[in-house]
C-alpha atoms as a PDB file:
ATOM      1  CA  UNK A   1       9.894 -45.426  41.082  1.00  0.00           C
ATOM      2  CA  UNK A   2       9.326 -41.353  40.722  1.00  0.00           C
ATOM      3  CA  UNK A   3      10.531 -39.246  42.792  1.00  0.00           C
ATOM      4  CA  UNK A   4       7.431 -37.590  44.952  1.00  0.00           C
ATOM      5  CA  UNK A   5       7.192 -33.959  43.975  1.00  0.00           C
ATOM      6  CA  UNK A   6       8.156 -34.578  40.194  1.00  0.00           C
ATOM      7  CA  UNK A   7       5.178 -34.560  38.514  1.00  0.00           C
ATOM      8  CA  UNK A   8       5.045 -30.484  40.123  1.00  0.00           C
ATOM      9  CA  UNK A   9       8.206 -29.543  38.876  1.00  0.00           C
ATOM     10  CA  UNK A  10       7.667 -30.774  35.725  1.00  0.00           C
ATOM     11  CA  UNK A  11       4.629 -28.731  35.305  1.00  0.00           C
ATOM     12  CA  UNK A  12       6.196 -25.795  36.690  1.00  0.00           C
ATOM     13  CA  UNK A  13       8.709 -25.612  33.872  1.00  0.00           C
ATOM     14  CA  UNK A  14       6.318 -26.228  31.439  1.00  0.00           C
ATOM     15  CA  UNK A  15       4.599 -23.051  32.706  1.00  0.00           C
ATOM     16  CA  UNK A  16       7.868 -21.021  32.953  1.00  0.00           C
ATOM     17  CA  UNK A  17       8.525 -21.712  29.527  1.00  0.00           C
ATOM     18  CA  UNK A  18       5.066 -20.646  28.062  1.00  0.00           C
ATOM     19  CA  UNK A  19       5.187 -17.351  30.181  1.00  0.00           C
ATOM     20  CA  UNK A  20       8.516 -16.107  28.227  1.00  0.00           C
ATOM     21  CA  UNK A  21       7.093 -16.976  24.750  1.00  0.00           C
ATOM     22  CA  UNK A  22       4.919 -14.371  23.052  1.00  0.00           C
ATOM     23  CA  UNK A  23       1.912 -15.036  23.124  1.00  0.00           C
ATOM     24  CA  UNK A  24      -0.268 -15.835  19.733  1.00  0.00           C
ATOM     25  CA  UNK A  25      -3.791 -15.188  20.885  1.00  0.00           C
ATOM     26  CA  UNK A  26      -5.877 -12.445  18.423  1.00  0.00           C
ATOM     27  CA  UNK A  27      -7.427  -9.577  20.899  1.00  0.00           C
ATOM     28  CA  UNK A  28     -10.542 -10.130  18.314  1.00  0.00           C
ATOM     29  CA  UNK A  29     -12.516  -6.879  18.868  1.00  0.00           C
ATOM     30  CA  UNK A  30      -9.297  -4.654  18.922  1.00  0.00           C
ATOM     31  CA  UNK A  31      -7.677  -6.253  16.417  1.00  0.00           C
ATOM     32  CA  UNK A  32      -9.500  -7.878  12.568  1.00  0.00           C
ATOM     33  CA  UNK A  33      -8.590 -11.074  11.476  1.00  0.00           C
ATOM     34  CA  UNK A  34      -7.164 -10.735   8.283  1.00  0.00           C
ATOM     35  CA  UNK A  35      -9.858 -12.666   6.006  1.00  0.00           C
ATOM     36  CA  UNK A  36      -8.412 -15.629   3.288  1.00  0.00           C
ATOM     37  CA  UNK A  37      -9.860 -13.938  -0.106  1.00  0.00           C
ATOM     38  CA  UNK A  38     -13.546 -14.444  -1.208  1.00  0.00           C
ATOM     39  CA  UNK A  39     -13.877 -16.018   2.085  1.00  0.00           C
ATOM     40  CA  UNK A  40     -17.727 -16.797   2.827  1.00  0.00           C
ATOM     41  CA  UNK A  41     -19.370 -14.410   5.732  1.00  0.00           C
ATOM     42  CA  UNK A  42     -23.366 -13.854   4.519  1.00  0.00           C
ATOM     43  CA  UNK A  43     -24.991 -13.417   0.989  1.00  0.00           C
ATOM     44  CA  UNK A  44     -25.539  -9.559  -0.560  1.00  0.00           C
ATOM     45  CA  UNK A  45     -28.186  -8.895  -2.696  1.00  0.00           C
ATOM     46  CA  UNK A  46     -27.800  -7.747  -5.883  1.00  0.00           C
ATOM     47  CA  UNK A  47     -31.468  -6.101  -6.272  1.00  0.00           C
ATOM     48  CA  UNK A  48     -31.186  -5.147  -9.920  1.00  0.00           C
ATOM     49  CA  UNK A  49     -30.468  -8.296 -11.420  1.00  0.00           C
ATOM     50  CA  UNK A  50     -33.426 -10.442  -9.592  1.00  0.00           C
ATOM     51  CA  UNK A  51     -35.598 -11.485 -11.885  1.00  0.00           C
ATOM     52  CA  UNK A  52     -38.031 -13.053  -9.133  1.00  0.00           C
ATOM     53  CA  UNK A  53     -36.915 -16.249 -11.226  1.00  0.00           C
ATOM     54  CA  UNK A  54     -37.557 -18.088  -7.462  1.00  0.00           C
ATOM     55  CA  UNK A  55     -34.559 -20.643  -8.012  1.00  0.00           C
ATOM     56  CA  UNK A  56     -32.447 -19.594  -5.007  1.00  0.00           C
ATOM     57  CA  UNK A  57     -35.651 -20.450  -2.950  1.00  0.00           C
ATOM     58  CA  UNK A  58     -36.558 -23.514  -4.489  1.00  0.00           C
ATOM     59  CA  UNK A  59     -33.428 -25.042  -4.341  1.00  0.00           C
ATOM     60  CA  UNK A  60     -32.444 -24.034  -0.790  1.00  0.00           C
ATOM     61  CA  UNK A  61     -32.215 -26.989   1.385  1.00  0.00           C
ATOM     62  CA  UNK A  62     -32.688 -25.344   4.242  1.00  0.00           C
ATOM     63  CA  UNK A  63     -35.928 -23.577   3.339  1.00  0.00           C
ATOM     64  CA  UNK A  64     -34.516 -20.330   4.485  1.00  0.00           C
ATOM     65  CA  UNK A  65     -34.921 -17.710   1.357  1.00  0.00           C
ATOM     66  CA  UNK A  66     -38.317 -15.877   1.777  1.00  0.00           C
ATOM     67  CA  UNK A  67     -39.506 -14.169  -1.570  1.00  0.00           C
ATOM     68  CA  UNK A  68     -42.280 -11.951  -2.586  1.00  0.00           C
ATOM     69  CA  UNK A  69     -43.405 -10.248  -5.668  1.00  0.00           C
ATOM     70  CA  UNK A  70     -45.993  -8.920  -7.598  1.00  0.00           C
ATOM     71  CA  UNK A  71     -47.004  -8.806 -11.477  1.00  0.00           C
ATOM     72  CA  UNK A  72     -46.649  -5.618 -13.360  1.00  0.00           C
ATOM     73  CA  UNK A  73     -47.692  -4.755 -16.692  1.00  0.00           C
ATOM     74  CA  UNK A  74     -45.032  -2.731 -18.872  1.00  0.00           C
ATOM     75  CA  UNK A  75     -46.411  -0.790 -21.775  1.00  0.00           C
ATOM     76  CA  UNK A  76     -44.941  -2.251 -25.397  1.00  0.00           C
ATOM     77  CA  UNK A  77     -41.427  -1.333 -26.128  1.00  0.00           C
ATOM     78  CA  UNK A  78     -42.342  -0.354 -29.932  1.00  0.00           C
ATOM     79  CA  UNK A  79     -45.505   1.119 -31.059  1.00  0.00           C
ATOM     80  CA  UNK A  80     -48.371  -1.164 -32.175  1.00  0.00           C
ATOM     81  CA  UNK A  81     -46.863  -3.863 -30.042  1.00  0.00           C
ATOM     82  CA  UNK A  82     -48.256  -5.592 -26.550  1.00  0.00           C
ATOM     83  CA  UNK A  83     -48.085  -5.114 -23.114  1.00  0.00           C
ATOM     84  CA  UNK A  84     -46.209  -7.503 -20.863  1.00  0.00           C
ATOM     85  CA  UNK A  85     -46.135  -8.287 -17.605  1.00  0.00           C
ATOM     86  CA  UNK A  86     -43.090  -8.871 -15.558  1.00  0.00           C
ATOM     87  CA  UNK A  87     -42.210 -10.136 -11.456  1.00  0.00           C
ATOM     88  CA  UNK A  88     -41.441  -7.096  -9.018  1.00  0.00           C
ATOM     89  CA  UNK A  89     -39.707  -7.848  -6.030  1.00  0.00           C
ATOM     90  CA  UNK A  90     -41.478  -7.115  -3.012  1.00  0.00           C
ATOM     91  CA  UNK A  91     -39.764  -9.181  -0.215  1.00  0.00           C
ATOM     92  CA  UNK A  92     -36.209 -10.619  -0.316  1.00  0.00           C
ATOM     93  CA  UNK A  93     -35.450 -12.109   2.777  1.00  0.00           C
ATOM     94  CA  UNK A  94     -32.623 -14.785   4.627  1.00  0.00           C
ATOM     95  CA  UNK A  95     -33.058 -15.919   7.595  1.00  0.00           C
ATOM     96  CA  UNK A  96     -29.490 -16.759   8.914  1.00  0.00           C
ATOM     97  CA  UNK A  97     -30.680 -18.562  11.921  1.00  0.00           C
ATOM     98  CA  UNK A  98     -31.424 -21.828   9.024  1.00  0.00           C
ATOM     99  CA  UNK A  99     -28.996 -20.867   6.456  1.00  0.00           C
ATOM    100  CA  UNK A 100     -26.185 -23.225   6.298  1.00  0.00           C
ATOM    101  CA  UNK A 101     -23.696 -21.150   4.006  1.00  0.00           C
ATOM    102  CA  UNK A 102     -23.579 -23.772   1.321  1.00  0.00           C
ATOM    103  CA  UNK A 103     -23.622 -21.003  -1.589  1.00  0.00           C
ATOM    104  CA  UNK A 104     -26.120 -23.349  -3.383  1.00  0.00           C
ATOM    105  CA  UNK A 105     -28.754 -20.396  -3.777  1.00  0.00           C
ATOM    106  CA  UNK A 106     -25.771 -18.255  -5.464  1.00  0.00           C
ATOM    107  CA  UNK A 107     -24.693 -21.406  -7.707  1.00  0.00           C
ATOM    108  CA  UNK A 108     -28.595 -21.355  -9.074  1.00  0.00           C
ATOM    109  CA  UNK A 109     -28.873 -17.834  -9.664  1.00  0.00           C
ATOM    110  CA  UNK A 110     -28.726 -17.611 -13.492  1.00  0.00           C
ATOM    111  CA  UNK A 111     -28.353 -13.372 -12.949  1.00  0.00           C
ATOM    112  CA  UNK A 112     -25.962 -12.925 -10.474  1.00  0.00           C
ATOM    113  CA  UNK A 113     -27.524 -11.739  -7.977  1.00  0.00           C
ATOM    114  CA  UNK A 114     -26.646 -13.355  -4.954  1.00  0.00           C
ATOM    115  CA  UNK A 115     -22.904 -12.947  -3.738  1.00  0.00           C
ATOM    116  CA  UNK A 116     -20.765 -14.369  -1.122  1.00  0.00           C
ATOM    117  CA  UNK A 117     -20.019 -11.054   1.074  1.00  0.00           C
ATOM    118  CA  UNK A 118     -16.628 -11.794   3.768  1.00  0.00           C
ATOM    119  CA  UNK A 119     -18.803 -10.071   6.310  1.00  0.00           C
ATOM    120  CA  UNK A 120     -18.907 -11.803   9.558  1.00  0.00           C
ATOM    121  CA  UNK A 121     -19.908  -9.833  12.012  1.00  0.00           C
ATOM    122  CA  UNK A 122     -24.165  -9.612  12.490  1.00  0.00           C
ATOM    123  CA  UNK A 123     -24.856 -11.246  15.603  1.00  0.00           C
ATOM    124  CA  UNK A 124     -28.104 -10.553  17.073  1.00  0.00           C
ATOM    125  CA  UNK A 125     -29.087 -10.965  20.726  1.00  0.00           C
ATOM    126  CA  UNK A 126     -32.678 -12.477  19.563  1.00  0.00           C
ATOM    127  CA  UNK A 127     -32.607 -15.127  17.229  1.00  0.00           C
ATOM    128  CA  UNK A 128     -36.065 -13.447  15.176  1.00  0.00           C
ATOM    129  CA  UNK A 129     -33.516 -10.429  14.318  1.00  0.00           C
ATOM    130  CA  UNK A 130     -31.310 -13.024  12.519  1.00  0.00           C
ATOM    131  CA  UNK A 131     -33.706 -13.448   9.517  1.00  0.00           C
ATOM    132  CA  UNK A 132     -32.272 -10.270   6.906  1.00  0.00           C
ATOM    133  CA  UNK A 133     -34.638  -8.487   5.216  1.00  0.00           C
ATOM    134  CA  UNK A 134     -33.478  -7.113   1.040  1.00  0.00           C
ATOM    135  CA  UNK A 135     -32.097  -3.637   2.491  1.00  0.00           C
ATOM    136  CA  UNK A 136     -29.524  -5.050   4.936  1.00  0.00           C
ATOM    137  CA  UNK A 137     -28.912  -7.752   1.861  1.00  0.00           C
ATOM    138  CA  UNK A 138     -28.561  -5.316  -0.127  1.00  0.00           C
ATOM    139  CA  UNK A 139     -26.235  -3.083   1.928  1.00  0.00           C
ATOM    140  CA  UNK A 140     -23.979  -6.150   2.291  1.00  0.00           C
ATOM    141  CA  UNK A 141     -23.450  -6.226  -1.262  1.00  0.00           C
ATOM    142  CA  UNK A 142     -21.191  -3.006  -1.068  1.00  0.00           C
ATOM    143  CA  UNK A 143     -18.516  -5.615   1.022  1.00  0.00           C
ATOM    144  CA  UNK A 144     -18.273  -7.984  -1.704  1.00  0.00           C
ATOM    145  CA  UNK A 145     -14.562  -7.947  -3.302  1.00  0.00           C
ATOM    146  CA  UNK A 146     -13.807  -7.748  -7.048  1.00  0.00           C
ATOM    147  CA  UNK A 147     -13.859 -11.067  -8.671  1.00  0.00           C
ATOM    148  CA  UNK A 148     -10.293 -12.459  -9.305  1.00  0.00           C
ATOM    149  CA  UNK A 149      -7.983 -11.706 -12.178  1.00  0.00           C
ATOM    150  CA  UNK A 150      -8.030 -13.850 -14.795  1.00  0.00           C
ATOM    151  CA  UNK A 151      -4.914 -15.568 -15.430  1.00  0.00           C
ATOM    152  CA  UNK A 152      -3.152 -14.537 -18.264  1.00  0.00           C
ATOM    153  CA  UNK A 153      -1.560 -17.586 -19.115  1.00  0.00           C
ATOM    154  CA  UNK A 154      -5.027 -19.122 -19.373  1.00  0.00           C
ATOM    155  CA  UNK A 155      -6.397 -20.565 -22.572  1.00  0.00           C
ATOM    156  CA  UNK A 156      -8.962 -18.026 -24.023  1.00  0.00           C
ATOM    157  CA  UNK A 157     -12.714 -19.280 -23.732  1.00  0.00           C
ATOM    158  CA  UNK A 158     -14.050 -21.017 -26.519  1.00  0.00           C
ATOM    159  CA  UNK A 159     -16.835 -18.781 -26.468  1.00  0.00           C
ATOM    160  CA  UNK A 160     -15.043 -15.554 -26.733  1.00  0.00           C
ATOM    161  CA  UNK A 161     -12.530 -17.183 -29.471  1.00  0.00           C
ATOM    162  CA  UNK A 162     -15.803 -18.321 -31.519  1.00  0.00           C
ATOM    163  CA  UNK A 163     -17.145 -14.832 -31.335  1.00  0.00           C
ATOM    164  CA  UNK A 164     -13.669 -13.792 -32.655  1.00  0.00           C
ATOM    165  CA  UNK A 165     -13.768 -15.443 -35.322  1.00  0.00           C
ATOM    166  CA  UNK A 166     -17.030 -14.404 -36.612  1.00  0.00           C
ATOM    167  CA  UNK A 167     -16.198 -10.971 -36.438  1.00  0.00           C
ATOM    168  CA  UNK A 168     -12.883 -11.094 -38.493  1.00  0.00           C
ATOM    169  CA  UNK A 169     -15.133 -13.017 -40.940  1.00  0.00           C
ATOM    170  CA  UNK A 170     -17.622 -10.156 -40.983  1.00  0.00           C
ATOM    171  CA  UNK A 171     -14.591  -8.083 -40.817  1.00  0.00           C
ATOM    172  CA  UNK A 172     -13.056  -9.175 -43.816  1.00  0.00           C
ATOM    173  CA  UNK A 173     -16.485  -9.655 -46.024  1.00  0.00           C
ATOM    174  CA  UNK A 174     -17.155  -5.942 -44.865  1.00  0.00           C
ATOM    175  CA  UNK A 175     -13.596  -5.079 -46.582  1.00  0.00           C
ATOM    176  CA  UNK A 176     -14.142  -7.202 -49.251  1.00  0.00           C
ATOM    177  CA  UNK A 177     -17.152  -5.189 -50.046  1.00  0.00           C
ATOM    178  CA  UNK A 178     -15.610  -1.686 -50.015  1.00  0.00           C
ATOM    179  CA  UNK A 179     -12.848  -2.609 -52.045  1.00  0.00           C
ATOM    180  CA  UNK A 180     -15.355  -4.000 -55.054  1.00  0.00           C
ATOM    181  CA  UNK A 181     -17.308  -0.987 -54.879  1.00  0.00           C
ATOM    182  CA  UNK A 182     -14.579   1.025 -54.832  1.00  0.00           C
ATOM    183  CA  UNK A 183     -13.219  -0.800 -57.687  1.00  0.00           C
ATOM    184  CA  UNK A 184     -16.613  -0.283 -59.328  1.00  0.00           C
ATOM    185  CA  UNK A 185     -16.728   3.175 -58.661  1.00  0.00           C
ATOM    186  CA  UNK A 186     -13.017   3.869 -60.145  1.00  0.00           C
ATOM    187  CA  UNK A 187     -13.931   1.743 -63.677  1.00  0.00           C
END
């Protein structure tokens, strides 16, 4: 049997113990959160290395990368040789009100030129304004942090150890060269 009146007191001190603990809420707008690194806010554009390749688009599977372009003919680089033609970007454009931040579009990108930016902050009062046209992309981009440091205890590419070793080879055979002709040159 309880005792009538308990159940009051018991809540009582459970709210005179919260009021003397500090408190742990975040006054948000006054104060940033302080952001995990490469955390994932919205996608910056990279403008200079699109290629207009179309991949990000294609493989979205949200449907929610608009792209435009044009063909433009550039004159030959070397004289006697032909023109070629090559995309221009007209339109880049997300529209954040589909996008589901998976980061497949920047996985795809063979150039780099999509970026996870930790911005967070572009709420719109009308969902239309949500869709981000190249310029505010691109504007983004200037948020993005500096890639990691490689670890220095990491085992060297085999790429980069490859190249390496060609060019002590060519190196060498270059030395190898000088020193016969300068042995031919001293006879």
């Amino acid at each position: 049997m309880s005792i009538p009146g308990s159940g009051l007191a018991k809540g009582l001190a459970v709210t005179l113990r919260t009021m003397t603990k500090k408190t742990v809420t975040a006054q948000y707008p006054d104060v940033q959160p302080a952001l995990p690194p490469r955390s994932r806010g919205v996608i910056g554009l990279f403008e200079e290395n699109c290629t207009v390749c179309m991949l990000c688009a294609r493989e979205c599977p949200d449907w929610c990368i608009y792209i435009d372009s044009h063909k433009e003919t550039v004159p030959p680089a070397a004289p006697g040789g032909r023109e070629r033609s090559r995309n221009v970007l007209d339109r880049f454009a997300i529209d954040f009100s589909l996008c589901m931040y998976c980061g497949i579009c920047i996985e795809v990108c063979p150039f780099d030129a999509l970026f996870w930016s930790p911005e967070f902050e572009y709420a719109e009062t009308d969902i239309r304004e949500l869709t981000h046209e190249r310029d505010k992309l691109r504007d983004w981009m200037w948020t993005v942090p500096a890639p990691p440091a490689l670890d220095p205890a990491a085992e060297e590419p085999k790429e980069i150890g490859a190249a390496r070793k060609t060019a002590d080879k060519l190196a060498a055979a270059g030395e190898q060269e000088q020193q016969q002709e300068q042995q031919g040159d001293g006879a």
